[in-house]
C-alpha atoms as a PDB file:
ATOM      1  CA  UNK A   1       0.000   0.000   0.000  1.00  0.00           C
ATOM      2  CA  UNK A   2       1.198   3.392  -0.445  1.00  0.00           C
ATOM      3  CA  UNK A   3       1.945   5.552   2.691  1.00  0.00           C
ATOM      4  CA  UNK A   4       0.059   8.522   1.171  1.00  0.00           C
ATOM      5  CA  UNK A   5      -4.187   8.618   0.257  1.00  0.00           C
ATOM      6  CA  UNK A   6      -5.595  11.536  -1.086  1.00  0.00           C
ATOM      7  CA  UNK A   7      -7.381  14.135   1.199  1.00  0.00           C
ATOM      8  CA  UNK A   8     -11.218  13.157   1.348  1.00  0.00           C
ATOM      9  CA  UNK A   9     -13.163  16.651   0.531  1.00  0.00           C
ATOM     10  CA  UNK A  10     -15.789  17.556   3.446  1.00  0.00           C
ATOM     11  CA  UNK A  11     -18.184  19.391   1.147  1.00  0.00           C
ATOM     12  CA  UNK A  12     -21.400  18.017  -0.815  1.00  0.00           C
ATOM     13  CA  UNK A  13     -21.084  17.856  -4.294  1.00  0.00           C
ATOM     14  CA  UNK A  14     -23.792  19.785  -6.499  1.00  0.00           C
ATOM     15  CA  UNK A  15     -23.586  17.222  -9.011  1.00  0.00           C
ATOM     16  CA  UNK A  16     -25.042  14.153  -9.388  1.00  0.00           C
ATOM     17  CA  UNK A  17     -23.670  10.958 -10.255  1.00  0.00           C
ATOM     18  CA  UNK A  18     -25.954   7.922 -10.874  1.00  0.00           C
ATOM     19  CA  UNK A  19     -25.139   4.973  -8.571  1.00  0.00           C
ATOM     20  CA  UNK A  20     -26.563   1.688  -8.758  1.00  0.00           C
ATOM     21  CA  UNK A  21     -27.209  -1.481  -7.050  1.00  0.00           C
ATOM     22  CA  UNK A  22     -25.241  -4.433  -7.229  1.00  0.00           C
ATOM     23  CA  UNK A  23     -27.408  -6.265  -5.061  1.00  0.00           C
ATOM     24  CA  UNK A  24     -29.359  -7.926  -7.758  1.00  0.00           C
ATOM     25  CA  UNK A  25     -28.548  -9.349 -11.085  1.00  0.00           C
ATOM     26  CA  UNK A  26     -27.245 -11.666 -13.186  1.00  0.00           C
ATOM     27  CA  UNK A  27     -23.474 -11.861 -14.855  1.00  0.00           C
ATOM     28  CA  UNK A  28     -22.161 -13.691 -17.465  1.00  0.00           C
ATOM     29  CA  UNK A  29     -20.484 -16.899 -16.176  1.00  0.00           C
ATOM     30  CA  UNK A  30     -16.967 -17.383 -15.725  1.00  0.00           C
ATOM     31  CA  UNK A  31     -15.545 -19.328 -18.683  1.00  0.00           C
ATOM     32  CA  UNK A  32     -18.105 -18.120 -21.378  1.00  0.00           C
ATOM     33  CA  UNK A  33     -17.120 -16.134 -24.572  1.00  0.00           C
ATOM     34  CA  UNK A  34     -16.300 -12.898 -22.592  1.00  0.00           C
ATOM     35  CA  UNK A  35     -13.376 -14.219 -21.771  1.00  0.00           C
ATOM     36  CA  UNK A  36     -11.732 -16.422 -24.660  1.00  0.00           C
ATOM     37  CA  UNK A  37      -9.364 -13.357 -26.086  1.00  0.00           C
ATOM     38  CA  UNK A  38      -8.514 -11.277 -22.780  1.00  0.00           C
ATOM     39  CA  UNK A  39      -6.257  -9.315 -24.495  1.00  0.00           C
ATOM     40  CA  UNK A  40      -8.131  -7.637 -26.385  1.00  0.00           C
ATOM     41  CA  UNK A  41     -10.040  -6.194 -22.798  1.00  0.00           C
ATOM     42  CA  UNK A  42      -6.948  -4.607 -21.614  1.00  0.00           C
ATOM     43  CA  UNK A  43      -7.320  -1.341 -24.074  1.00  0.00           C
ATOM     44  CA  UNK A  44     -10.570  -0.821 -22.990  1.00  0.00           C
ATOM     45  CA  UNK A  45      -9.907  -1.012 -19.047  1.00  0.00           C
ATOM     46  CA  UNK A  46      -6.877   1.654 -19.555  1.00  0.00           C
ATOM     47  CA  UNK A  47      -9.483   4.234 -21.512  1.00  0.00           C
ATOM     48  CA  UNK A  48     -12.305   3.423 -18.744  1.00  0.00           C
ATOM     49  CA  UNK A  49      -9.431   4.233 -15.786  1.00  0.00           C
ATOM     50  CA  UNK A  50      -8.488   7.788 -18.124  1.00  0.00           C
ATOM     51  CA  UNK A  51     -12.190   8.466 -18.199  1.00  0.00           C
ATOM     52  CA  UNK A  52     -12.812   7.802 -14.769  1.00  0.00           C
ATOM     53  CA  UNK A  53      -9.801   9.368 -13.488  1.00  0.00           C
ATOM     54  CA  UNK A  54     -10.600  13.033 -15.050  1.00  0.00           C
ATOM     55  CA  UNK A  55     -14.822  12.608 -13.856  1.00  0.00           C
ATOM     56  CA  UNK A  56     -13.888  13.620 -10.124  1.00  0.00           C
ATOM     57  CA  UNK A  57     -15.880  16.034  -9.184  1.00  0.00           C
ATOM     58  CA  UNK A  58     -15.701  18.738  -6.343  1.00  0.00           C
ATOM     59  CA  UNK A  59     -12.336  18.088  -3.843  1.00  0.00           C
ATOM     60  CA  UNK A  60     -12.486  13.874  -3.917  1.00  0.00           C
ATOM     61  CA  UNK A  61      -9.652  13.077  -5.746  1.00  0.00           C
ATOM     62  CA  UNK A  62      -9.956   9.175  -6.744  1.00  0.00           C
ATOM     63  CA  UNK A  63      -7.358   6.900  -5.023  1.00  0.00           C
ATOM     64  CA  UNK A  64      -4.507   5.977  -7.430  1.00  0.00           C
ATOM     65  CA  UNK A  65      -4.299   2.427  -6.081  1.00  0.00           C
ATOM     66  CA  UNK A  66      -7.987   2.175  -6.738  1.00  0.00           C
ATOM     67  CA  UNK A  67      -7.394   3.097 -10.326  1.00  0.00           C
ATOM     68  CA  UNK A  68      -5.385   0.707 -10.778  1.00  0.00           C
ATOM     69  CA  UNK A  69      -7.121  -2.053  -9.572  1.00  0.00           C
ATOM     70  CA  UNK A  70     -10.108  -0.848 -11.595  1.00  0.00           C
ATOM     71  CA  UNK A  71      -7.622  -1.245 -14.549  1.00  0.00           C
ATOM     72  CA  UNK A  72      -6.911  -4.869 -13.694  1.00  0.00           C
ATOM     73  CA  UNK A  73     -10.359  -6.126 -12.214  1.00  0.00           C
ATOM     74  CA  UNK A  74     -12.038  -7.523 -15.636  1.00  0.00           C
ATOM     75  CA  UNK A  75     -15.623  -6.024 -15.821  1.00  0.00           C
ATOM     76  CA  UNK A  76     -16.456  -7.749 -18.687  1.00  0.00           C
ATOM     77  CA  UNK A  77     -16.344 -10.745 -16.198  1.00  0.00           C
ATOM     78  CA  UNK A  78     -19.426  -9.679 -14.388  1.00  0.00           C
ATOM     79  CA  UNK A  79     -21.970  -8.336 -17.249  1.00  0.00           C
ATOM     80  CA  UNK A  80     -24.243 -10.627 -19.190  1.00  0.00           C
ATOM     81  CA  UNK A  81     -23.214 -11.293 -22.443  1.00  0.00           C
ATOM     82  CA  UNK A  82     -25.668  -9.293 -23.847  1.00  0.00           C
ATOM     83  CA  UNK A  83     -23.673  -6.104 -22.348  1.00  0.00           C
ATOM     84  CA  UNK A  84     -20.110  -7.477 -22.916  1.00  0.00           C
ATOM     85  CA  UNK A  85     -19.497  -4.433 -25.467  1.00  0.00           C
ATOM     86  CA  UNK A  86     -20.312  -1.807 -23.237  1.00  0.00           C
ATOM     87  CA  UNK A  87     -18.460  -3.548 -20.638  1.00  0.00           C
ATOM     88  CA  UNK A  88     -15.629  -0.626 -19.872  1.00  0.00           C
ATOM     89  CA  UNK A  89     -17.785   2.131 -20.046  1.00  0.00           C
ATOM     90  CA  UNK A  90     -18.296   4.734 -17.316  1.00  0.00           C
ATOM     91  CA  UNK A  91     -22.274   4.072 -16.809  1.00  0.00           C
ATOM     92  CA  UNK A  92     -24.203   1.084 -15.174  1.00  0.00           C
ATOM     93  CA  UNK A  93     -25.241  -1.518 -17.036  1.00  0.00           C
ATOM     94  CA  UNK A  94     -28.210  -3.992 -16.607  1.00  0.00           C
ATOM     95  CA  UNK A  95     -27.277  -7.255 -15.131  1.00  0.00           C
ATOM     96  CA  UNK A  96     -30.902  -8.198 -15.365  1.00  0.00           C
ATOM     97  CA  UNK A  97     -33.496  -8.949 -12.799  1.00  0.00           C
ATOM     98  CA  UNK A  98     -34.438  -4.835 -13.209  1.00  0.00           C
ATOM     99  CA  UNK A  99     -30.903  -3.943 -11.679  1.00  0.00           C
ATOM    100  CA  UNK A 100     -27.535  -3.192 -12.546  1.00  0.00           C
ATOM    101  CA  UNK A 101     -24.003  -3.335 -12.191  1.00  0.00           C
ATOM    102  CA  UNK A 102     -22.584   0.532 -10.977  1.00  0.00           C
ATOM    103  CA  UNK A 103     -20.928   3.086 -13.218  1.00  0.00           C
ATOM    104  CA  UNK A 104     -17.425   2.534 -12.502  1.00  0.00           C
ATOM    105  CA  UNK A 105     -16.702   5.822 -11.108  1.00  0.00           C
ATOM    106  CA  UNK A 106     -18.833   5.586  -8.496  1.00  0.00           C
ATOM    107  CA  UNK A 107     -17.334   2.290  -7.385  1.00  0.00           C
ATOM    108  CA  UNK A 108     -13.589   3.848  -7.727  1.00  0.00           C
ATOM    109  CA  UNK A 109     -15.164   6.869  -5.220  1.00  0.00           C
ATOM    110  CA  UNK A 110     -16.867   4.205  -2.767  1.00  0.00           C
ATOM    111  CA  UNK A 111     -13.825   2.147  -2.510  1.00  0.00           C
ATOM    112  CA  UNK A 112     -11.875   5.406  -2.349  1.00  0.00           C
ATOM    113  CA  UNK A 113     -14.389   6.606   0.473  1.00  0.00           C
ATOM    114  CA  UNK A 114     -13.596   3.308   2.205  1.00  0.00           C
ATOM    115  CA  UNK A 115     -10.121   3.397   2.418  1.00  0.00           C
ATOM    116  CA  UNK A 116      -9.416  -0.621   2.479  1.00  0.00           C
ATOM    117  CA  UNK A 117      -5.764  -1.300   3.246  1.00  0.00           C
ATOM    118  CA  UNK A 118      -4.269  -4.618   3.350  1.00  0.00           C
ATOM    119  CA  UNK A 119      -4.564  -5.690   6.995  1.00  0.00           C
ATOM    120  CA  UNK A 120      -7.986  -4.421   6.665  1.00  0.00           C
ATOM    121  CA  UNK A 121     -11.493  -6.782   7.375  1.00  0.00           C
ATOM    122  CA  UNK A 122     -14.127  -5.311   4.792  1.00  0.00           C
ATOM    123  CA  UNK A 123     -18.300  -5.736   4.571  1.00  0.00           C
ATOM    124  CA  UNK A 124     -20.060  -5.237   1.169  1.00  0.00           C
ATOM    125  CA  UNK A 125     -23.449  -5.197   1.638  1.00  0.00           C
ATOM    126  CA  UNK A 126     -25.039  -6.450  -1.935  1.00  0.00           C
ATOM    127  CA  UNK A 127     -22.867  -8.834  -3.729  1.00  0.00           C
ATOM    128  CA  UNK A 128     -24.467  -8.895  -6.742  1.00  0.00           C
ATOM    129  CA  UNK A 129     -22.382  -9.671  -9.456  1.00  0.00           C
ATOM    130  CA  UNK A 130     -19.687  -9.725  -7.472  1.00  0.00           C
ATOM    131  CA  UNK A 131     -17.822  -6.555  -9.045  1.00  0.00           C
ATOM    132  CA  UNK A 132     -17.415  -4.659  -6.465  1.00  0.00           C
ATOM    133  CA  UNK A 133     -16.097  -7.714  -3.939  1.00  0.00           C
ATOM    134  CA  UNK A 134     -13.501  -7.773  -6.177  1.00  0.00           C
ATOM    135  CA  UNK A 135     -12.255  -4.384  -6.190  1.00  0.00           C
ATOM    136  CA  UNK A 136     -11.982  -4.292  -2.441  1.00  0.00           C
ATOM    137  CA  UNK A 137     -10.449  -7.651  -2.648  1.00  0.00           C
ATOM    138  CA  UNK A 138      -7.411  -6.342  -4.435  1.00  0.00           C
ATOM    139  CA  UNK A 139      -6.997  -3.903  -1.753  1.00  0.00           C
ATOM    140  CA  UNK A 140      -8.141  -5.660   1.415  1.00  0.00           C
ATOM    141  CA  UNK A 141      -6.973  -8.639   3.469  1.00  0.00           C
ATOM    142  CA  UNK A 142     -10.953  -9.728   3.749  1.00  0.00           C
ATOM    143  CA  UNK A 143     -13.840  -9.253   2.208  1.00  0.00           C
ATOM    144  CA  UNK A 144     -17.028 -10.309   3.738  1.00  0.00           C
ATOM    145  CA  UNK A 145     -19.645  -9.929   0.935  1.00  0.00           C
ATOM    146  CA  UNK A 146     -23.956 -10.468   1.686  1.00  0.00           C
ATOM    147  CA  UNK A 147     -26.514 -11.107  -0.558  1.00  0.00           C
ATOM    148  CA  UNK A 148     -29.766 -11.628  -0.361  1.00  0.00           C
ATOM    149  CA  UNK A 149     -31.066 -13.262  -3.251  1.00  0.00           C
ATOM    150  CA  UNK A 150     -29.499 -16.785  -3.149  1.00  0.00           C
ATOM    151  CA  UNK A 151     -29.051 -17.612  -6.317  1.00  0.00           C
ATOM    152  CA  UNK A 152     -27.214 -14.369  -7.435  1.00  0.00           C
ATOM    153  CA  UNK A 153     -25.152 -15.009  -4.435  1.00  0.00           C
ATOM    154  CA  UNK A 154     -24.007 -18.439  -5.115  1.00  0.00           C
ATOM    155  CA  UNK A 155     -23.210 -17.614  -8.885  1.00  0.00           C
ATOM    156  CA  UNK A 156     -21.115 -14.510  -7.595  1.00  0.00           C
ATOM    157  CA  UNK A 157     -19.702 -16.967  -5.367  1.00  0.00           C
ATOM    158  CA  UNK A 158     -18.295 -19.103  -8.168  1.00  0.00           C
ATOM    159  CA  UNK A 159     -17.511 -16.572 -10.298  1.00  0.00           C
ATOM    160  CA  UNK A 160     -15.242 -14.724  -7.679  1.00  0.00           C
ATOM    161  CA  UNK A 161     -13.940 -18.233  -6.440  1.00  0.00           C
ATOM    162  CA  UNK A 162     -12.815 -18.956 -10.321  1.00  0.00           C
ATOM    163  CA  UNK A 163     -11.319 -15.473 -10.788  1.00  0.00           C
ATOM    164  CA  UNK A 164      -9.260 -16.636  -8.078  1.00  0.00           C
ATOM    165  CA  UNK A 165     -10.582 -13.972  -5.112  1.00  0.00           C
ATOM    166  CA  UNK A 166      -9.960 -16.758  -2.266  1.00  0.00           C
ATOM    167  CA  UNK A 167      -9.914 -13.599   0.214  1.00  0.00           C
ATOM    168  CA  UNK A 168     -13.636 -13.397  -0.224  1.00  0.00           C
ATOM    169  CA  UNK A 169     -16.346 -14.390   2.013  1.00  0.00           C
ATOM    170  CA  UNK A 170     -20.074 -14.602   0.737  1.00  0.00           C
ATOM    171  CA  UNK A 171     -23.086 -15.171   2.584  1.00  0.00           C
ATOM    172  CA  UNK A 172     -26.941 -15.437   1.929  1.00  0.00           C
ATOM    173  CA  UNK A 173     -28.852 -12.768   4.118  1.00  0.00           C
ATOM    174  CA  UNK A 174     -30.364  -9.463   4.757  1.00  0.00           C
ATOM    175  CA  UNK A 175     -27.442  -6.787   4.544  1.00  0.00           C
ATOM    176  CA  UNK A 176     -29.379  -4.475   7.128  1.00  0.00           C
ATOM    177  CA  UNK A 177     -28.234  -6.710   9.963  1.00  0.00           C
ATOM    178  CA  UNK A 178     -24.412  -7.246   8.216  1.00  0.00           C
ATOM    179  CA  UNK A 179     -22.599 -10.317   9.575  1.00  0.00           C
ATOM    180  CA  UNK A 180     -21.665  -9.346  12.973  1.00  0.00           C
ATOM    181  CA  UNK A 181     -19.872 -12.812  13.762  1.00  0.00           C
ATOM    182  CA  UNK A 182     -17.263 -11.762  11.383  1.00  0.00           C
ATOM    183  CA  UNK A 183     -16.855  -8.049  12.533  1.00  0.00           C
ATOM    184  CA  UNK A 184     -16.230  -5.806  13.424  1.00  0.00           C
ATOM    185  CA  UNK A 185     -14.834  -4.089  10.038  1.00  0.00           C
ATOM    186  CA  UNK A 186     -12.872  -1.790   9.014  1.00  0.00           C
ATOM    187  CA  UNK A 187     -15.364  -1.040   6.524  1.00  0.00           C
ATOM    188  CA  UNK A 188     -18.325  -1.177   5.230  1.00  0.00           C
ATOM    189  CA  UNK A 189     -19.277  -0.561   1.804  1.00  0.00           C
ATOM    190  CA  UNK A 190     -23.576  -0.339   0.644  1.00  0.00           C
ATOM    191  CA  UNK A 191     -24.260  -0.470  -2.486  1.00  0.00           C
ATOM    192  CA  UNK A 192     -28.262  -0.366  -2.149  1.00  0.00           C
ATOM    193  CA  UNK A 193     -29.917   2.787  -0.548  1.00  0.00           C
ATOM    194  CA  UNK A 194     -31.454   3.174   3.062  1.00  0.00           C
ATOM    195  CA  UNK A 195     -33.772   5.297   4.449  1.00  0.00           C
ATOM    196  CA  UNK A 196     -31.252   5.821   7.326  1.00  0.00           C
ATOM    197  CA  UNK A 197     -27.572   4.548   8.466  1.00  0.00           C
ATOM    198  CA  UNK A 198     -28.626   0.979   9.539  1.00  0.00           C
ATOM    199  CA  UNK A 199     -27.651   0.707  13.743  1.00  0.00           C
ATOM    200  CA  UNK A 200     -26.749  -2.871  13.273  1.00  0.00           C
ATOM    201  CA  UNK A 201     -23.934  -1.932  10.770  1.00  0.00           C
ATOM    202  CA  UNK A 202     -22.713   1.076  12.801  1.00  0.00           C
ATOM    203  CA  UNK A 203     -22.333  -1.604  15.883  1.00  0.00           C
ATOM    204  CA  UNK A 204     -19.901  -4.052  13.342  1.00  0.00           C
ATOM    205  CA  UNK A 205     -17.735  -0.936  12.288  1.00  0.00           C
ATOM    206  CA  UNK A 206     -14.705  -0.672  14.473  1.00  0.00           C
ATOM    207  CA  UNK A 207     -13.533   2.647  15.760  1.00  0.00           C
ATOM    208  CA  UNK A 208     -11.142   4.491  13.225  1.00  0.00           C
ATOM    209  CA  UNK A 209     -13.661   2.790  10.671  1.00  0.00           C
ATOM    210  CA  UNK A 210     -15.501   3.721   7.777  1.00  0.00           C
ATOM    211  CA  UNK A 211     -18.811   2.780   6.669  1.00  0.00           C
ATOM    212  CA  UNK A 212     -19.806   3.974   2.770  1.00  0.00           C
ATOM    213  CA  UNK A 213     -23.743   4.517   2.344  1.00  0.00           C
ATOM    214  CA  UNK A 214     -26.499   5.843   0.023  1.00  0.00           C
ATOM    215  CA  UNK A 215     -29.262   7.266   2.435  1.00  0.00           C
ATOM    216  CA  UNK A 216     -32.445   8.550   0.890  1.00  0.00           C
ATOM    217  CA  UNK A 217     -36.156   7.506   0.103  1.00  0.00           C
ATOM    218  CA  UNK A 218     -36.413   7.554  -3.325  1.00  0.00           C
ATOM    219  CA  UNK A 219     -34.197   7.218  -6.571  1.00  0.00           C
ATOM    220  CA  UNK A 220     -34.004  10.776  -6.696  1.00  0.00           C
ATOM    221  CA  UNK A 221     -33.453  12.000  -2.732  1.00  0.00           C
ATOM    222  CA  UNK A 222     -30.573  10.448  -2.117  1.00  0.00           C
ATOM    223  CA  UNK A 223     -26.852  11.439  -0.870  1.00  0.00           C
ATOM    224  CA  UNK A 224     -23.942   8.936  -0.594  1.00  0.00           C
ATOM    225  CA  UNK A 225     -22.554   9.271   2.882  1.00  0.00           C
ATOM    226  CA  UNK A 226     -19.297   8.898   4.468  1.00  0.00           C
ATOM    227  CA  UNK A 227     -20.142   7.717   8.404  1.00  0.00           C
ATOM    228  CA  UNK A 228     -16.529   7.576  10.181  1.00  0.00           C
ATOM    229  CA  UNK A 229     -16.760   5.907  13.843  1.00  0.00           C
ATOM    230  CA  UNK A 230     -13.841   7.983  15.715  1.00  0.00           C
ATOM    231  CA  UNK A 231     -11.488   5.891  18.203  1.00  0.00           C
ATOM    232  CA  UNK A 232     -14.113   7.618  20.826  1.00  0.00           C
ATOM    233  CA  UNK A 233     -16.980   5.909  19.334  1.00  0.00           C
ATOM    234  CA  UNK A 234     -18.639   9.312  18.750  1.00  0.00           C
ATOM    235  CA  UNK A 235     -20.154   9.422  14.771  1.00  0.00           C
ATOM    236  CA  UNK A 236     -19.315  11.568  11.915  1.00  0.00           C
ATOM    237  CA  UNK A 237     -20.691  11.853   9.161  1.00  0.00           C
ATOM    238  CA  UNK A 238     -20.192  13.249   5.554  1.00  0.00           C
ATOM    239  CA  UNK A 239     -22.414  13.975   2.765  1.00  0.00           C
ATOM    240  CA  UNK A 240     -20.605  13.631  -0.476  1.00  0.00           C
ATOM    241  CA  UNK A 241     -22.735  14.039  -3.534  1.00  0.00           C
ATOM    242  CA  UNK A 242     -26.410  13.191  -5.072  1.00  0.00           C
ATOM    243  CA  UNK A 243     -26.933  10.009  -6.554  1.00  0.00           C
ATOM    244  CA  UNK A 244     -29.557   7.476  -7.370  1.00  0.00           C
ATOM    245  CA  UNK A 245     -29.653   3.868  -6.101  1.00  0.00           C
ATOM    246  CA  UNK A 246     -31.665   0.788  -5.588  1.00  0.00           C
ATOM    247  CA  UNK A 247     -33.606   0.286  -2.341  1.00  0.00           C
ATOM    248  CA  UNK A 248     -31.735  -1.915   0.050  1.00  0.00           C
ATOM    249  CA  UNK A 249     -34.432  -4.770   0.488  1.00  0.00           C
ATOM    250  CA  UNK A 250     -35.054  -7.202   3.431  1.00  0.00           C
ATOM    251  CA  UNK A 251     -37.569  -7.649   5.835  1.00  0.00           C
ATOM    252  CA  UNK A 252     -36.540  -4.683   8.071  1.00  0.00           C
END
């Protein structure tokens, strides 16, 4: 890891970036015709990092490191083949089941929100795909990723276990209660939005951590938060800009 992260701006952003949920889906399998001539992938992920690396908006400069694990991490891996094409560009992408796979900025920002480091333990919340597992797994020790439709979460399961992401937990279950036999974390990353910061998930982040949210009641009312648990235990958090999300779902 470098010793040196960019500075995190404290200010909301007036523009607004579409999110989207990874918590429902399906990808293309692992071994299927997306990835027969890899090669030919590696052009696209270096113009999708350039892209991505000039869209920062406000004060949030994106995490080199994260860049380039977004240039390795093949996204073409986790699309249907129906979307293969449009793999490396900076939008979401359905992944059926009425969701989709996020724009690939705004997973560079969350994982650059989240600050994973090596000796870090990390909770997604919405495997999905599986996408975004493996960008924090690049950059994290552990990754303990939920789902809650089973089988999305088995086939992101094999897919992540193939691409050779043994550092990667999954698990079948409602996100708003995260997985607090494994924690606590030192982060938490949501990739579905929730009315409010779910108390169960503030309880599994450890102090120094940081838990990455979209908080709002609608597509449109939302703001992707930054929610920092000092050593103290006292709460901070930080709006960071507008964007539109999923529901989180469950029984809650």
């Amino acid at each position: 890891m470098s010793p040196a992260r960019p500075a995190l701006s404290r200010r909301r952003f007036r523009r607004g970036v579409y999110g989207c949920l990874i918590l429902l889906g399906l990808a293309c399998a692992p071994g299927s015709a997306s990835d027969r001539d890899p090669a030919q992938y590696d052009a696209r992920r270096r113009a999708m990092v350039a892209e991505i690396g000039q869209h920062a908006p406000g004060e949030t400069p994106l995490d080199p490191e994260v860049l380039a694990v977004m240039g390795k991490v093949p996204r073409h891996r986790f699309v249907p083949s129906a979307q293969i094409e449009y793999a490396y560009e900076n939008r979401p992408l359905s992944i059926g089941h009425g969701q989709t796979i996020s724009q690939p900025y705004i997973v560079a920002l969350m994982t650059t929100l989240a600050r994973p480091e090596r000796k870090h333990k990390v909770l997604e919340i919405g495997t999905g795909s599986g996408y975004q597992a493996a960008v924090l797994a690049e950059l994290a020790g552990e990754v303990y990723s939920m789902e809650i439709i089973e089988p999305l979460g088995a086939q992101a399961a094999q897919r992540l276990r193939l691409l050779g992401y043994g550092n990667v937990r999954t698990r079948i279950g409602d996100g708003y209660y995260g997985w607090p036999e494994a924690g606590p974390f030192d982060a938490i990353v949501v990739t579905a939005a929730a009315s409010s910061v779910p108390p169960p998930l503030i309880r599994q982040l450890k102090p120094g951590g940081r838990l990455v949210i979209p908080v709002g009641g609608s597509f449109f009312t939302q703001t992707l938060m930054l929610v920092e648990k000092r050593p103290d235990g006292r709460i901070r958090t930080t709006q960071i800009l507008p964007v539109s999300f999923v529901p989180l779902t469950g029984e809650h």
